[in-house]
Each structure stands twice: as C-alpha cells, then as structure tokens.
C-alpha atoms as a PDB file:
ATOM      1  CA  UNK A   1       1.135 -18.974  -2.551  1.00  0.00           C
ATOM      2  CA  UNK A   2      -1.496 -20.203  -4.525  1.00  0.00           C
ATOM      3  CA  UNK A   3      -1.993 -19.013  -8.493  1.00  0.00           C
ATOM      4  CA  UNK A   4      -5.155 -17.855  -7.946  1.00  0.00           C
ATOM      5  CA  UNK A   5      -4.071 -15.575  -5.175  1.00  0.00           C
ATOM      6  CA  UNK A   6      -1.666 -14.165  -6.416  1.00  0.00           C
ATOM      7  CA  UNK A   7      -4.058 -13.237  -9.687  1.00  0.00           C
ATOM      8  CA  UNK A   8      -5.935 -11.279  -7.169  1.00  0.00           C
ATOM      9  CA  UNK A   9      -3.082  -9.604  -5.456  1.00  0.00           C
ATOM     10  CA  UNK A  10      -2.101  -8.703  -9.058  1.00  0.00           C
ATOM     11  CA  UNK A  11      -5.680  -7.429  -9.874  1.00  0.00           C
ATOM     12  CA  UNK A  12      -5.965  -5.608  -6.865  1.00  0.00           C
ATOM     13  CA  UNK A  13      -2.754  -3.455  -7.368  1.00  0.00           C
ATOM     14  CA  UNK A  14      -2.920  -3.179 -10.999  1.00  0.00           C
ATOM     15  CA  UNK A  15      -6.779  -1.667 -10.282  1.00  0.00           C
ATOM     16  CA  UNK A  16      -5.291   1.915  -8.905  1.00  0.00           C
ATOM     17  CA  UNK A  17      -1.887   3.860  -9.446  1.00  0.00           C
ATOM     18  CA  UNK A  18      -1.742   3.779  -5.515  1.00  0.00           C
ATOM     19  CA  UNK A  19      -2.804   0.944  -3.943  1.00  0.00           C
ATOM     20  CA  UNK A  20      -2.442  -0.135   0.172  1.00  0.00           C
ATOM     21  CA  UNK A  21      -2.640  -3.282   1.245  1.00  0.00           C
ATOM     22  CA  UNK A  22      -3.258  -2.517   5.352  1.00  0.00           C
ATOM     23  CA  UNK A  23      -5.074  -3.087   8.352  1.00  0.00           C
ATOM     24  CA  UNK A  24      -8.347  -1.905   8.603  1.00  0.00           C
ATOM     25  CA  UNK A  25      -9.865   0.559   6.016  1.00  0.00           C
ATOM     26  CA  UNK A  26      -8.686   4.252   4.734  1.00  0.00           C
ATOM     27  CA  UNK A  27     -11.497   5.443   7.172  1.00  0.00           C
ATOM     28  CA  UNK A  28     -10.990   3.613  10.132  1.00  0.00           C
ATOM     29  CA  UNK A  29      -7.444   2.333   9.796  1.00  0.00           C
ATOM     30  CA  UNK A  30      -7.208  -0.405  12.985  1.00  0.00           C
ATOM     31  CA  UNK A  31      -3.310  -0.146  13.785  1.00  0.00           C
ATOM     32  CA  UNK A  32      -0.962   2.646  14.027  1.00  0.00           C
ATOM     33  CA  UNK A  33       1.203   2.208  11.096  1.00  0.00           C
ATOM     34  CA  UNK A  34      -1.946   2.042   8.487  1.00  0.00           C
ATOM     35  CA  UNK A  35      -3.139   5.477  10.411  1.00  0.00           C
ATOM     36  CA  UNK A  36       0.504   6.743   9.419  1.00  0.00           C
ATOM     37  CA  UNK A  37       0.402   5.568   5.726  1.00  0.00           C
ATOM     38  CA  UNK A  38      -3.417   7.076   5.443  1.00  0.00           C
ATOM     39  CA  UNK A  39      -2.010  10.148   7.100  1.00  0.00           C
ATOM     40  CA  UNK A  40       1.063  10.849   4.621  1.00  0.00           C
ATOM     41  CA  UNK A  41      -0.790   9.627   1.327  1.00  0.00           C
ATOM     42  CA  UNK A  42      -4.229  12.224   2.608  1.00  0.00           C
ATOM     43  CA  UNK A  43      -1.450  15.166   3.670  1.00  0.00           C
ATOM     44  CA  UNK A  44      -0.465  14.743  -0.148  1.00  0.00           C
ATOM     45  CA  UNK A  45      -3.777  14.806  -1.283  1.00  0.00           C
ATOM     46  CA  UNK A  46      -2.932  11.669  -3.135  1.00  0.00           C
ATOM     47  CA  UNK A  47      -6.124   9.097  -4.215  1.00  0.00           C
ATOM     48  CA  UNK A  48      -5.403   6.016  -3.373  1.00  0.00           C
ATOM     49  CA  UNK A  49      -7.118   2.551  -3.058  1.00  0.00           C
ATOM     50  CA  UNK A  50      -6.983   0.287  -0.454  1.00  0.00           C
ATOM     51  CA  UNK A  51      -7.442  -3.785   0.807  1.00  0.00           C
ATOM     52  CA  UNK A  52      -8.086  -4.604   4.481  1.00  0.00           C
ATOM     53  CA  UNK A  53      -6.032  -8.011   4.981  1.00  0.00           C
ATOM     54  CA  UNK A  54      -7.899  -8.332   8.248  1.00  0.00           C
ATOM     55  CA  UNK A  55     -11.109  -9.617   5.955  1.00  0.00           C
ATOM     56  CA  UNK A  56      -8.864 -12.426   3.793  1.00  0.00           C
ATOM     57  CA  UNK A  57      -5.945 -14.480   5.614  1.00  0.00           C
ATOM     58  CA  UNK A  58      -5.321 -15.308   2.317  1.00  0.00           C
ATOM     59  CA  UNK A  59      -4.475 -12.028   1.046  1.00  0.00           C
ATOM     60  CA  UNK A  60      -3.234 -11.059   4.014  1.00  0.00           C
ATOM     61  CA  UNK A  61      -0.116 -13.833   3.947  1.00  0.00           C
ATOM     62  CA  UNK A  62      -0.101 -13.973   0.296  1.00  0.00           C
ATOM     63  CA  UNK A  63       1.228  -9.697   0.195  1.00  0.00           C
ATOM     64  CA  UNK A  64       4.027 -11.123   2.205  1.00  0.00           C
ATOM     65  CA  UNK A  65       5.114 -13.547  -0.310  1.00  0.00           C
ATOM     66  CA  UNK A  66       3.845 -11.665  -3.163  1.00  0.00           C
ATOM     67  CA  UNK A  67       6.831  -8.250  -1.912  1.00  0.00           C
ATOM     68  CA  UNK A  68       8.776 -10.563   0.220  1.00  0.00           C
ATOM     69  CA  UNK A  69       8.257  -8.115   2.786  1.00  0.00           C
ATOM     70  CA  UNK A  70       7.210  -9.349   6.123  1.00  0.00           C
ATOM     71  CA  UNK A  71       4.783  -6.553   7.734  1.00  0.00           C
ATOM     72  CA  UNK A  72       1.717  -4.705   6.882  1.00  0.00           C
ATOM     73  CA  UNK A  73       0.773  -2.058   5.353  1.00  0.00           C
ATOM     74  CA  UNK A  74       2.462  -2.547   1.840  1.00  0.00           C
ATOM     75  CA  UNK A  75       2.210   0.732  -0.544  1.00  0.00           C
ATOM     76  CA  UNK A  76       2.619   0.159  -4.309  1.00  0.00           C
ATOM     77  CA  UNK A  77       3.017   2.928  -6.572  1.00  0.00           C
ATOM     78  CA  UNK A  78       1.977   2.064 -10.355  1.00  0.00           C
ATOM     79  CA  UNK A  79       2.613  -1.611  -9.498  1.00  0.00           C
ATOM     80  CA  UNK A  80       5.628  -0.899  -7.823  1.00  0.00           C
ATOM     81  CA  UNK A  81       6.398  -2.440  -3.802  1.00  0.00           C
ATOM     82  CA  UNK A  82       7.444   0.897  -1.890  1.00  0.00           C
ATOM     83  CA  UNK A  83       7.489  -0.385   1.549  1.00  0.00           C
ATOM     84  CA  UNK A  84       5.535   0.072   4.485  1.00  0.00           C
ATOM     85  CA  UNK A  85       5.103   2.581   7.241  1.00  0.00           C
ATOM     86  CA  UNK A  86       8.530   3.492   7.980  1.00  0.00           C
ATOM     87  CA  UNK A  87       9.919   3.789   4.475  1.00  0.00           C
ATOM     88  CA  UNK A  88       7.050   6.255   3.459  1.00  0.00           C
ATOM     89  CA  UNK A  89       7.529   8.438   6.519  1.00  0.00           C
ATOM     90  CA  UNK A  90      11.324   8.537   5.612  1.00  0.00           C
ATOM     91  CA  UNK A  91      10.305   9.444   1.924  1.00  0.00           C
ATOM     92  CA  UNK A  92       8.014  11.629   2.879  1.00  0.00           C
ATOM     93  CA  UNK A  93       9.686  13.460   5.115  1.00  0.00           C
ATOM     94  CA  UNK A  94      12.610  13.455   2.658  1.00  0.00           C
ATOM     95  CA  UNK A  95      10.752  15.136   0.027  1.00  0.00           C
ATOM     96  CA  UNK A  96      11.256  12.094  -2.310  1.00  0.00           C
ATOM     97  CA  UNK A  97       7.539  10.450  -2.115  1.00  0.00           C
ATOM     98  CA  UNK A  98       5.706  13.702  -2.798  1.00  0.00           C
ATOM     99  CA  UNK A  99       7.938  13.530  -6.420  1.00  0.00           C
ATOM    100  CA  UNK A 100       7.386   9.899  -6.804  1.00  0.00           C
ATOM    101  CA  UNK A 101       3.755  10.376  -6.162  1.00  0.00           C
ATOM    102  CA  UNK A 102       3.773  12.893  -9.037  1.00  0.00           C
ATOM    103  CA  UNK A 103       6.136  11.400 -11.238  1.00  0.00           C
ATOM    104  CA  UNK A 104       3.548   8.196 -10.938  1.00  0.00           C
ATOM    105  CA  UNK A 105       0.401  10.177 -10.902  1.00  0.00           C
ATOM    106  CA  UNK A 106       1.245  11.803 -14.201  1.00  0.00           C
ATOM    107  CA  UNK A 107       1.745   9.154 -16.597  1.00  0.00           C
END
C-alpha cells in the first residue's frame, strides 16, 4: 500500500473512538454484514463514524492490508482492529463488546 494511503486510513480511524470501514453508509448500509455491524453498534447506542469503501478502491484494498484482514466491514475501537461482522455479533452477544465499547468510550 501506498504511504499516502495508509496516512488516510490512519486519519480516518484516529478521527472517531469508533470508526467502520464498510459497504455502503450507516444509513443505507448496501450488504448484509455492514446492516449487522450498524445494527449491533445502534442497539448499543454507540456513536460511531463510518467510510464507504465502495467510493475509493483505494481505501477499500488498502483496510485489507492496513488489519491484514481480508473482508469488509472492519470495526476499530480507539484505533484498535476488532474484526468484522462475525466477531462483533459473537462479542456482542457475549456481553464483551457492550464493556469494550464502554471501557473505550470513557477514556
């Protein structure tokens, strides 16, 4: 990935204490794992800022290299990777994201 980039990927997630990096936007998410991380992070009541990688091909393969984590959507938490869809349903279901999310939140 190119420097400049990965400055913005680093700008982008730095600019909120949530951030997602998914398809389509928090209103109108355009695949079903985006809907599901929307979902969880507005069930929480959690703010969080998003980046549709559908408008940048650039950003959009550059979050891959950036987590080394193949798919989209990519939650970070204060900076942090998460994971994606799957991951957050587990932690939310597990109890464990809503106390990340207010550990994070917090500080």
């Amino acid at each position: 990935m190119d420097p400049t980039t990965q400055q913005r990927i680093e700008a982008l997630i730095a600019s909120s204490p949530v951030y997602v990096f998914m398809k389509g936007s928090k209103l109108m998410p355009q695949c079903g794992f985006s809907n599901n991380v929307v979902q969880i992070l507005t069930t929480l009541g959690v703010p969080f800022d998003s980046f549709d990688v559908l408008s940048d091909m650039e950003i959009r393969q550059g979050i891959k290299e950036f987590s080394d984590w193949p798919t989209i959507p990519q939650v970070y938490v204060n900076g942090e990777f998460i994971g994606g869809s799957d991951i957050l349903l587990e932690m939310y279901n597990s109890g464990e994201l809503r106390e990340k999310l207010a550990v994070a939140l917090a500080s």
